[in-house]
PDB file of N, CA and C in Angstrom:
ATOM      1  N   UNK A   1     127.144 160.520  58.196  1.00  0.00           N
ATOM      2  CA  UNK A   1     128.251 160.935  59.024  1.00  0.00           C
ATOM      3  C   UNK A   1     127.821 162.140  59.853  1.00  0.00           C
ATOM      4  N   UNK A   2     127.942 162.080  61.128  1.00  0.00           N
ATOM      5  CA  UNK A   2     127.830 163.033  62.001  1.00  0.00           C
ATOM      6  C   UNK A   2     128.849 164.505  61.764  1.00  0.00           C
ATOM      7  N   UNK A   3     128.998 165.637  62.306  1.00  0.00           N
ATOM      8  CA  UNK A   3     129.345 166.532  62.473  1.00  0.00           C
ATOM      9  C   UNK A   3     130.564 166.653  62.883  1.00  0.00           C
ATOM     10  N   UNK A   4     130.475 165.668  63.966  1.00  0.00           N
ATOM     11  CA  UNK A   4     132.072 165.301  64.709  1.00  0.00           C
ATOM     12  C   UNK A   4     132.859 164.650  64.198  1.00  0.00           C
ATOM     13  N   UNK A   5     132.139 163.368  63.437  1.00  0.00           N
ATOM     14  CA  UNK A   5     132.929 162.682  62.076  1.00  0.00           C
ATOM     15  C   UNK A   5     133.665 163.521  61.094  1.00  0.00           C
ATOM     16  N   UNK A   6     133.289 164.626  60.315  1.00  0.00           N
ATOM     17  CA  UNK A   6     133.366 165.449  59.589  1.00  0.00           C
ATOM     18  C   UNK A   6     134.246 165.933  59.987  1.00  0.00           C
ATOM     19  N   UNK A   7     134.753 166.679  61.223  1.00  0.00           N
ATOM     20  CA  UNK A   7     135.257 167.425  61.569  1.00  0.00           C
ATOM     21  C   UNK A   7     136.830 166.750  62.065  1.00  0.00           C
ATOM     22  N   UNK A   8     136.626 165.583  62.662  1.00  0.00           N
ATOM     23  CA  UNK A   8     137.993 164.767  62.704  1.00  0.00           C
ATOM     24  C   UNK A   8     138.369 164.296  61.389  1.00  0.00           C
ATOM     25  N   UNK A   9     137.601 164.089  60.259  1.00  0.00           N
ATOM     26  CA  UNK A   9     138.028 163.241  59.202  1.00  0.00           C
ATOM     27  C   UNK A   9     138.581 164.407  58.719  1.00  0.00           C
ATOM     28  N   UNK A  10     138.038 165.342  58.747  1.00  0.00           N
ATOM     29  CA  UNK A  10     138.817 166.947  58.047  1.00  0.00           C
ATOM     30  C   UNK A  10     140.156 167.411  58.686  1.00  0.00           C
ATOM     31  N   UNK A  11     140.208 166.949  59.662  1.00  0.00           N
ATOM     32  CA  UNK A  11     141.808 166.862  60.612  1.00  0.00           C
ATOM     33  C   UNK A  11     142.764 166.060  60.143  1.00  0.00           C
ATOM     34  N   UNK A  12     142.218 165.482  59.911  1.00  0.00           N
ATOM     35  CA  UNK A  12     143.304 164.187  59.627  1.00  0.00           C
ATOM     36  C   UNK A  12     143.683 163.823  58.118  1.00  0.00           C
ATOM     37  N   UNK A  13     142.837 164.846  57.581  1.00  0.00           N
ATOM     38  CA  UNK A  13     143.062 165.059  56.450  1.00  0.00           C
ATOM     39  C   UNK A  13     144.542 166.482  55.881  1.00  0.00           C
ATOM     40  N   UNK A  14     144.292 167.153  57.140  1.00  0.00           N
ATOM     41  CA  UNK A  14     145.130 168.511  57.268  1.00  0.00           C
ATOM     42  C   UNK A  14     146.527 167.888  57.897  1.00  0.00           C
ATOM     43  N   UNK A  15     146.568 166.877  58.779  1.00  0.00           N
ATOM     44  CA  UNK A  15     147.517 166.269  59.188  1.00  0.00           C
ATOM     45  C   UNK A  15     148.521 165.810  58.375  1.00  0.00           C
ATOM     46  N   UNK A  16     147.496 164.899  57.691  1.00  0.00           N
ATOM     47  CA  UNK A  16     147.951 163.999  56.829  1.00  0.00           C
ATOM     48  C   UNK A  16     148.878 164.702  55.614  1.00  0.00           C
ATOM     49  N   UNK A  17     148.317 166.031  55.007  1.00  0.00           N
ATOM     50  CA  UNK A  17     148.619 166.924  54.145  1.00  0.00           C
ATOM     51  C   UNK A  17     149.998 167.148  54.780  1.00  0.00           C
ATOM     52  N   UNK A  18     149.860 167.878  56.049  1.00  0.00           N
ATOM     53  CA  UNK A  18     151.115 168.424  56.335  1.00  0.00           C
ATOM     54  C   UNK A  18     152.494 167.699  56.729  1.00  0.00           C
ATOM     55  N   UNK A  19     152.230 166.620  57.073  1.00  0.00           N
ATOM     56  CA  UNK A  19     153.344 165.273  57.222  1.00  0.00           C
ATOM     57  C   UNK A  19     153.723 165.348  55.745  1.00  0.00           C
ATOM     58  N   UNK A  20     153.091 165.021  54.783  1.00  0.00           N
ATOM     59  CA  UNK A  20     153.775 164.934  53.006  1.00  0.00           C
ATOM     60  C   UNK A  20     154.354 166.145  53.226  1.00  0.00           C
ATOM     61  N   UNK A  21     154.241 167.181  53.286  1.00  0.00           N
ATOM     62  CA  UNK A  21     154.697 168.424  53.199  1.00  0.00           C
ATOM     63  C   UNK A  21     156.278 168.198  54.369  1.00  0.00           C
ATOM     64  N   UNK A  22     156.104 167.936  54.728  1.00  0.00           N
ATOM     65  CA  UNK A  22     157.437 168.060  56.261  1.00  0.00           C
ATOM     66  C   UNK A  22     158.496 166.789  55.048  1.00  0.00           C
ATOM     67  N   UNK A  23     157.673 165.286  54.416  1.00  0.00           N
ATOM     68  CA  UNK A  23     158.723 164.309  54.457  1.00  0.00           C
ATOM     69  C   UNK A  23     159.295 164.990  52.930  1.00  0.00           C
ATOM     70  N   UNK A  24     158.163 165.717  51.891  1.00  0.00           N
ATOM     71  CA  UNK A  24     158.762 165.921  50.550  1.00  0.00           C
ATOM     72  C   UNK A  24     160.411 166.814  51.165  1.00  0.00           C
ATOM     73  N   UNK A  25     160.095 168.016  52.372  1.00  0.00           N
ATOM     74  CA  UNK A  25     161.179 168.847  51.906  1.00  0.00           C
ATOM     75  C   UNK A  25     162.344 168.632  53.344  1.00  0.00           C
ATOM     76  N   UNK A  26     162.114 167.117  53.854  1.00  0.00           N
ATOM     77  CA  UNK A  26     163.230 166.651  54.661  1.00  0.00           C
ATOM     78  C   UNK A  26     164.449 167.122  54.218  1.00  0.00           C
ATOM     79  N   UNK A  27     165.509 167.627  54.935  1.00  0.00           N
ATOM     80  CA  UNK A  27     167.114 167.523  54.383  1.00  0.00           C
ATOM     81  C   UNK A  27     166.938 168.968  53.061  1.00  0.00           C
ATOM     82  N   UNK A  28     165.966 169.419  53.160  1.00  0.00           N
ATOM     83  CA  UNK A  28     165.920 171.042  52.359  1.00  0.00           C
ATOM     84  C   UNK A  28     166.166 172.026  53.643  1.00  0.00           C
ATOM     85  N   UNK A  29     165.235 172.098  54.772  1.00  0.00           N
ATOM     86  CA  UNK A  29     165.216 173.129  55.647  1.00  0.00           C
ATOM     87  C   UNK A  29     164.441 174.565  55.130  1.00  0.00           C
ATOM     88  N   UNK A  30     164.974 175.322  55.721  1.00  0.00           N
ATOM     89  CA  UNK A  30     164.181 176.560  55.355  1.00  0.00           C
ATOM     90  C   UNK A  30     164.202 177.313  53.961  1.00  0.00           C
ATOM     91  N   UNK A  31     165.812 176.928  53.649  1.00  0.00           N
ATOM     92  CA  UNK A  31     166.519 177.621  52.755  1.00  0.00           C
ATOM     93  C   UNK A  31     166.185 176.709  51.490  1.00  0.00           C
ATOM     94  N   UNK A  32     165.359 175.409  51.463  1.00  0.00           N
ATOM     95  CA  UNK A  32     165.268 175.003  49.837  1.00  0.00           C
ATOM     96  C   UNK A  32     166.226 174.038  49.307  1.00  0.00           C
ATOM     97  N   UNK A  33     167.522 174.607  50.068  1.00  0.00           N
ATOM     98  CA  UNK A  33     168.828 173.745  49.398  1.00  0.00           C
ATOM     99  C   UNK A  33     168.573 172.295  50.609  1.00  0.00           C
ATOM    100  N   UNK A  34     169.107 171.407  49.115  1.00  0.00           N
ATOM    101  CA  UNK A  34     168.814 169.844  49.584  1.00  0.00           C
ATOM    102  C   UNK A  34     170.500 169.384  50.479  1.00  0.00           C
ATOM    103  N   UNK A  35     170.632 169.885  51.239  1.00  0.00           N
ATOM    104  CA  UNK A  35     171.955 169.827  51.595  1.00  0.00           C
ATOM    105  C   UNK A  35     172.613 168.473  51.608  1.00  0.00           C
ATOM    106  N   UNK A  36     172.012 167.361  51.993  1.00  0.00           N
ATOM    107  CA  UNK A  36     172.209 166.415  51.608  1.00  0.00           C
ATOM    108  C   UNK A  36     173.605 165.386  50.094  1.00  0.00           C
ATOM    109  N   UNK A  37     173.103 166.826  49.360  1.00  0.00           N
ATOM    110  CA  UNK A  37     173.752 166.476  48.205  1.00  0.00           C
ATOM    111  C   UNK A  37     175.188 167.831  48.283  1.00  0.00           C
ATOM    112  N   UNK A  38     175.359 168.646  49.067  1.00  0.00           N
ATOM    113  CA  UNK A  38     176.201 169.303  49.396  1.00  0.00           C
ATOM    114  C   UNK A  38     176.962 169.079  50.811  1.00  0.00           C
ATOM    115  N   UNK A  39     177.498 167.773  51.044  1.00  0.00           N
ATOM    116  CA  UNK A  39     178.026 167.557  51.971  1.00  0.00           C
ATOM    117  C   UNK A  39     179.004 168.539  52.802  1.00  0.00           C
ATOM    118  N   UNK A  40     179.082 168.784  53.508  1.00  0.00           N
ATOM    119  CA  UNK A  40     179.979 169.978  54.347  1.00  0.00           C
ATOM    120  C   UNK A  40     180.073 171.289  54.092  1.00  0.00           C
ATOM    121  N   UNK A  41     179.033 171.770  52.826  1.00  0.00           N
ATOM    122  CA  UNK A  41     178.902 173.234  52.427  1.00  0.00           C
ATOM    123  C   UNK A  41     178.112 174.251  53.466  1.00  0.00           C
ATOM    124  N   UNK A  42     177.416 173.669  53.971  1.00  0.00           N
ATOM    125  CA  UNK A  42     175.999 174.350  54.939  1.00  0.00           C
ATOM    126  C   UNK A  42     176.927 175.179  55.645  1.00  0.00           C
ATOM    127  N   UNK A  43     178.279 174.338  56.685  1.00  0.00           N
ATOM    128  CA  UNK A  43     178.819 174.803  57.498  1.00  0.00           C
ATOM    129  C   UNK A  43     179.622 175.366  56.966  1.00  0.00           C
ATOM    130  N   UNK A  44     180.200 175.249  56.019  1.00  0.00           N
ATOM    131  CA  UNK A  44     181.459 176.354  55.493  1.00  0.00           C
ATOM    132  C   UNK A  44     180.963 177.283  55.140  1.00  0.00           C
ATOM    133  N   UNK A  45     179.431 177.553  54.320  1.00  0.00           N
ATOM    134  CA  UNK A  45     178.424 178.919  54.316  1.00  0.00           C
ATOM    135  C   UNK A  45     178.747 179.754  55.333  1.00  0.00           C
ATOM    136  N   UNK A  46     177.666 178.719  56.214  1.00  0.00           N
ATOM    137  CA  UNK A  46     177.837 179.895  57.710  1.00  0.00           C
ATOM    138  C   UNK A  46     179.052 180.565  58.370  1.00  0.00           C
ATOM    139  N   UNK A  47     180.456 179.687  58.296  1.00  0.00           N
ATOM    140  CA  UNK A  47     181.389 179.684  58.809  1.00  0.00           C
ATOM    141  C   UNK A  47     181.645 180.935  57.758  1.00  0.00           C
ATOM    142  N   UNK A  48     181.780 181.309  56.843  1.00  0.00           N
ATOM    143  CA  UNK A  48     182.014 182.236  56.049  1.00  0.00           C
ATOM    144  C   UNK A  48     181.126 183.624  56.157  1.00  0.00           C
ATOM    145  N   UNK A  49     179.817 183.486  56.430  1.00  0.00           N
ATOM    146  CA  UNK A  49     178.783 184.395  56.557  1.00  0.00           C
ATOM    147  C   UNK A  49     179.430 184.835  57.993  1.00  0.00           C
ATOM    148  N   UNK A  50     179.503 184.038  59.461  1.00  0.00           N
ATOM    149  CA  UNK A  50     179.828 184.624  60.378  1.00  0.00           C
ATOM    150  C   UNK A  50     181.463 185.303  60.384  1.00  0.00           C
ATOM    151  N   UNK A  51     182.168 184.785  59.308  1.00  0.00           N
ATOM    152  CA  UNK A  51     183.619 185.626  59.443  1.00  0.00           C
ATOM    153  C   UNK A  51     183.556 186.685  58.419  1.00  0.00           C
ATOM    154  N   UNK A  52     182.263 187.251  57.683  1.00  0.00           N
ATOM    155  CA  UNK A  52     181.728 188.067  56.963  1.00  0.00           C
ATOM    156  C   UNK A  52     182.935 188.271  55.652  1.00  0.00           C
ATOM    157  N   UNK A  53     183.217 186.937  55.148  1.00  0.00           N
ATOM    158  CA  UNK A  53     183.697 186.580  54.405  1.00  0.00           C
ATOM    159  C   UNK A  53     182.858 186.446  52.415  1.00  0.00           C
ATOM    160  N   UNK A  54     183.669 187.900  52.124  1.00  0.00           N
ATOM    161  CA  UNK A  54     182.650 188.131  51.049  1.00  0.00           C
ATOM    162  C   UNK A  54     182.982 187.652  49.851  1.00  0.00           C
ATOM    163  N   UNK A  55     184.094 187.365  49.972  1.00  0.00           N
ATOM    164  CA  UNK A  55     185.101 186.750  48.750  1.00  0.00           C
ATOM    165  C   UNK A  55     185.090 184.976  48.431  1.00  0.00           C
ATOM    166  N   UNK A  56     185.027 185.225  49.834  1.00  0.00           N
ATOM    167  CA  UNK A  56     184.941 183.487  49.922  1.00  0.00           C
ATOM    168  C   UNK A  56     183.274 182.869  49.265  1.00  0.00           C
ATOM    169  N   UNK A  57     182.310 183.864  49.731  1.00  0.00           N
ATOM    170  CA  UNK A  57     181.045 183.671  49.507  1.00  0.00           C
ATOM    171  C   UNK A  57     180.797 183.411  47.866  1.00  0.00           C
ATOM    172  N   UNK A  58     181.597 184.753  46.911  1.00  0.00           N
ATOM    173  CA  UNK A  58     181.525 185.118  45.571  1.00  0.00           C
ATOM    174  C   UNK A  58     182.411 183.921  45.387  1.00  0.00           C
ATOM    175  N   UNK A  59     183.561 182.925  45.883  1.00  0.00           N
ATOM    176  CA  UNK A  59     183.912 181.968  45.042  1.00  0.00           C
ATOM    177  C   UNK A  59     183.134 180.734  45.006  1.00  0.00           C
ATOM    178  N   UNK A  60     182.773 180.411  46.188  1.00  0.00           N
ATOM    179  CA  UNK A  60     181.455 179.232  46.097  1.00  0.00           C
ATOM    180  C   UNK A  60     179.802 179.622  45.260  1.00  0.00           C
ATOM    181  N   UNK A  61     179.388 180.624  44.994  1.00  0.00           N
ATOM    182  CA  UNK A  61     178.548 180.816  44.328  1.00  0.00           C
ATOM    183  C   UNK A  61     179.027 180.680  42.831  1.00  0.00           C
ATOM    184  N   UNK A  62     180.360 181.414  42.422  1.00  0.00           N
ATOM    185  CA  UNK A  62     180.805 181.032  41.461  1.00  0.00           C
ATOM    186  C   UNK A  62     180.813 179.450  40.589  1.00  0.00           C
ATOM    187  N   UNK A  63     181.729 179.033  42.086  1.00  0.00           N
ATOM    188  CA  UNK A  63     181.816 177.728  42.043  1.00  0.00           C
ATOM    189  C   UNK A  63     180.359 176.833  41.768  1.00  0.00           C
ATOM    190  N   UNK A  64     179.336 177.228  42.795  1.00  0.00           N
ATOM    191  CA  UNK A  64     177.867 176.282  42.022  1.00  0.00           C
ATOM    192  C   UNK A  64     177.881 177.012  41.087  1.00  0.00           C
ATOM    193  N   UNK A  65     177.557 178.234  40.457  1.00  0.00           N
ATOM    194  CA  UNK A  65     177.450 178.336  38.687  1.00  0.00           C
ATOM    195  C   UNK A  65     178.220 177.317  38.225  1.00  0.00           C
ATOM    196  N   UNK A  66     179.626 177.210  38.050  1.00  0.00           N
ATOM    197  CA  UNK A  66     180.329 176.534  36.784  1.00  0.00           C
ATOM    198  C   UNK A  66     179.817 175.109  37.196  1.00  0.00           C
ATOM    199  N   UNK A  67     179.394 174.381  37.829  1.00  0.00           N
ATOM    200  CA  UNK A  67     179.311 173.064  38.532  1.00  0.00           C
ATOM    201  C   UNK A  67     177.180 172.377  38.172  1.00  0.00           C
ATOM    202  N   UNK A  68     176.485 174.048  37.825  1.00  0.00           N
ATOM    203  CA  UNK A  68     175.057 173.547  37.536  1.00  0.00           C
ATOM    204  C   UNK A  68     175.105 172.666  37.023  1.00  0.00           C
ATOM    205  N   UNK A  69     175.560 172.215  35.635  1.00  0.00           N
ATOM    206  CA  UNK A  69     175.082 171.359  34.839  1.00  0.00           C
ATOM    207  C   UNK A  69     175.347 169.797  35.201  1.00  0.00           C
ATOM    208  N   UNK A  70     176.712 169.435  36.009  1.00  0.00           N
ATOM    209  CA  UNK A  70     177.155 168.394  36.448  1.00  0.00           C
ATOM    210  C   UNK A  70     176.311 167.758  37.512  1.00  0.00           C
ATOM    211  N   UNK A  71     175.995 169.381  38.396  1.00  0.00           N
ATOM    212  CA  UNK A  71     174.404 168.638  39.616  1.00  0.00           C
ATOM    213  C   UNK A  71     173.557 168.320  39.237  1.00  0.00           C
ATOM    214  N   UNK A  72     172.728 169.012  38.055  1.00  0.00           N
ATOM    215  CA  UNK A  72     171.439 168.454  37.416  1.00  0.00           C
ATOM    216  C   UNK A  72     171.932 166.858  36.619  1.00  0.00           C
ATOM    217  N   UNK A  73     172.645 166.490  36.391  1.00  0.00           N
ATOM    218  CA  UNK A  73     172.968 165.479  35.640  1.00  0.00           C
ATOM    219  C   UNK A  73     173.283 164.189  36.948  1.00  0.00           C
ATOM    220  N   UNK A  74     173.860 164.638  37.551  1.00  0.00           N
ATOM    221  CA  UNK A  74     173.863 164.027  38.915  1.00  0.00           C
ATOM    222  C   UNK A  74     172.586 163.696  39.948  1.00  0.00           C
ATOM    223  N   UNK A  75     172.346 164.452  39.993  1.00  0.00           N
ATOM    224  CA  UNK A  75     170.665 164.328  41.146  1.00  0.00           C
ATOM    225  C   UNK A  75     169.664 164.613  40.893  1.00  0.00           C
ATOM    226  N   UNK A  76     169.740 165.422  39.490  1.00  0.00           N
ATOM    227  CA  UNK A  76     168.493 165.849  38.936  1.00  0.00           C
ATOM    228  C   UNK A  76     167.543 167.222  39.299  1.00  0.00           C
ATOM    229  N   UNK A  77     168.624 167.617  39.774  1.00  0.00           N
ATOM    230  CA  UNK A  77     168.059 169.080  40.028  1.00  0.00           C
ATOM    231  C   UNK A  77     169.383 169.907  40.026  1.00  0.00           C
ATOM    232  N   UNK A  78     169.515 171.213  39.595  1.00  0.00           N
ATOM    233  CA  UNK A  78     170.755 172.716  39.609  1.00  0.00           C
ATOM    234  C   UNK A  78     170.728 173.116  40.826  1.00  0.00           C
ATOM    235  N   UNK A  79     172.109 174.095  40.644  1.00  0.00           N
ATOM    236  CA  UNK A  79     172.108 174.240  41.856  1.00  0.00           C
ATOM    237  C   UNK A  79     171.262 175.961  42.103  1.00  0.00           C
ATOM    238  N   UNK A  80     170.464 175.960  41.652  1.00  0.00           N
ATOM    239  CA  UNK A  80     169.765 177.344  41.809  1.00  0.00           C
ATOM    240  C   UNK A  80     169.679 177.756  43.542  1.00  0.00           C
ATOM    241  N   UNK A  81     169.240 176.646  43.679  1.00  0.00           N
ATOM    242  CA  UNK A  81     168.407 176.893  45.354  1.00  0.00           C
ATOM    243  C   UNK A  81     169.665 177.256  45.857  1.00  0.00           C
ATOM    244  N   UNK A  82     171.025 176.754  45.731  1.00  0.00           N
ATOM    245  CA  UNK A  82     171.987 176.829  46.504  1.00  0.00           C
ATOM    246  C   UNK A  82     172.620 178.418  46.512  1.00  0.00           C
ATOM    247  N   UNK A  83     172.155 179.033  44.819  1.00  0.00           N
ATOM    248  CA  UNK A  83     173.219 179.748  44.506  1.00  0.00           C
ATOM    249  C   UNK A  83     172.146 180.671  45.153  1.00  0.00           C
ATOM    250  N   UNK A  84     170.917 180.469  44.933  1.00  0.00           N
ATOM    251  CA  UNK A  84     170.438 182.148  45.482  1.00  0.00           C
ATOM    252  C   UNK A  84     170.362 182.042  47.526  1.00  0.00           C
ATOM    253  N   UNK A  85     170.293 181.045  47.964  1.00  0.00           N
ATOM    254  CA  UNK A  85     170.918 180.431  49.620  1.00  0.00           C
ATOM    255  C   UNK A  85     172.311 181.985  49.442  1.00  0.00           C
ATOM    256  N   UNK A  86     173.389 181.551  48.730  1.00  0.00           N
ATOM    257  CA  UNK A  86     174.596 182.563  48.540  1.00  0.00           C
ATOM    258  C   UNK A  86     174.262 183.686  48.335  1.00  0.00           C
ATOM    259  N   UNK A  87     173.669 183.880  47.589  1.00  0.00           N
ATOM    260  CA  UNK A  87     173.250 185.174  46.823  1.00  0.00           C
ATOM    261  C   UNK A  87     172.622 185.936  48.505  1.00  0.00           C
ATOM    262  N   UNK A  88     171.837 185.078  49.145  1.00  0.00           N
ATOM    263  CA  UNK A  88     170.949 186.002  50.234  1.00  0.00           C
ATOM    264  C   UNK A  88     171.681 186.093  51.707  1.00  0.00           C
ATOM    265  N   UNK A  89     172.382 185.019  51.295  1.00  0.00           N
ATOM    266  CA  UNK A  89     173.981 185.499  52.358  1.00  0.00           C
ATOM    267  C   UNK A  89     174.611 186.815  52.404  1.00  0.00           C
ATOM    268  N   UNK A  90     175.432 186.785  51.123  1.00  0.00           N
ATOM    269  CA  UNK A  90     175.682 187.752  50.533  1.00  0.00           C
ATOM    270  C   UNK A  90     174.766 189.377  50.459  1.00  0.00           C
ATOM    271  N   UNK A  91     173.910 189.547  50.676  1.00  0.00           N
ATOM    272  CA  UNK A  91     172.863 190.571  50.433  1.00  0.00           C
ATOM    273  C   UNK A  91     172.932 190.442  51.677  1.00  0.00           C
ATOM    274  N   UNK A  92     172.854 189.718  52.821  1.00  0.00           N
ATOM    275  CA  UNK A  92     172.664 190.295  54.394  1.00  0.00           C
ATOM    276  C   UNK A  92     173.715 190.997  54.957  1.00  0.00           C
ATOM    277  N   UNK A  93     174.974 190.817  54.129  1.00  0.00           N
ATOM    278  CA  UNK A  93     175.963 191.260  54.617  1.00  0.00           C
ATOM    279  C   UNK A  93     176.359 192.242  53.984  1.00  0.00           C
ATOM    280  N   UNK A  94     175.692 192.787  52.741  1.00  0.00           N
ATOM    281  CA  UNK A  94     175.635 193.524  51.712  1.00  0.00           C
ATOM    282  C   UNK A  94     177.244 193.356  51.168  1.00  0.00           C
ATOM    283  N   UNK A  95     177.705 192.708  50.316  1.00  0.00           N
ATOM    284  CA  UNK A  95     178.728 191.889  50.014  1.00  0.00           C
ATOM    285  C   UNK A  95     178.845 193.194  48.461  1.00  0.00           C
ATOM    286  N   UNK A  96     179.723 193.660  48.182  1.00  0.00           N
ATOM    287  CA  UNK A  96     180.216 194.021  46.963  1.00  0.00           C
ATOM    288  C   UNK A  96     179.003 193.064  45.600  1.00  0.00           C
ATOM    289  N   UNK A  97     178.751 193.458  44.753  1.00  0.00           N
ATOM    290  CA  UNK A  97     178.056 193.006  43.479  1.00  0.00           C
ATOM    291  C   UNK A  97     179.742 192.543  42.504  1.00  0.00           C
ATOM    292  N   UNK A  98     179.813 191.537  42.111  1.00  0.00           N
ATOM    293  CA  UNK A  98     181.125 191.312  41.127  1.00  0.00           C
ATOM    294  C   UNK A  98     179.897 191.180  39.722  1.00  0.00           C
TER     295      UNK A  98
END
């Protein structure tokens, strides 16, 4: 194998890597949470984060605590990703600690 061989097969190898990487965390985004399985929460987050709604924030985080065990049993994963998503909401807006 030539040099140039090497060097495209090593591309396409990095390609290839990073496509698995893009399809594993489809419908996660930046934040981790599989939103997918939280139908209409994303926007009521934000909608809450932009009306700097701190109460509302502490009852949906609440709310995924009491609800972990029913998601993992459901989809197979907690709602961790979601609650600390809240948690870093919450901390941007520096939200009261309950």
């Amino acid at each position: 194998m030539t040099g140039t061989d090497c060097r495209l097969r090593r591309r396409g190898v990095i390609v290839g890597a990073l496509l698995a990487v893009l399809a594993l965390t489809s419908g996660c985004g930046a934040s981790g949470v599989n939103w997918d399985d939280y139908p209409g929460v994303e926007s009521r987050l934000l909608a809450m984060q932009a009306a700097r709604d701190c109460s509302g924030l502490q009852l949906q985080f609440d709310d995924a605590n009491q609800t972990n065990e029913e998601m993992a049993a459901r989809t197979g994963h907690d709602n961790r990703q979601l609650m600390a998503y809240i948690a870093g909401l919450m901390s941007q807006l520096a939200c009261p600690a309950v």
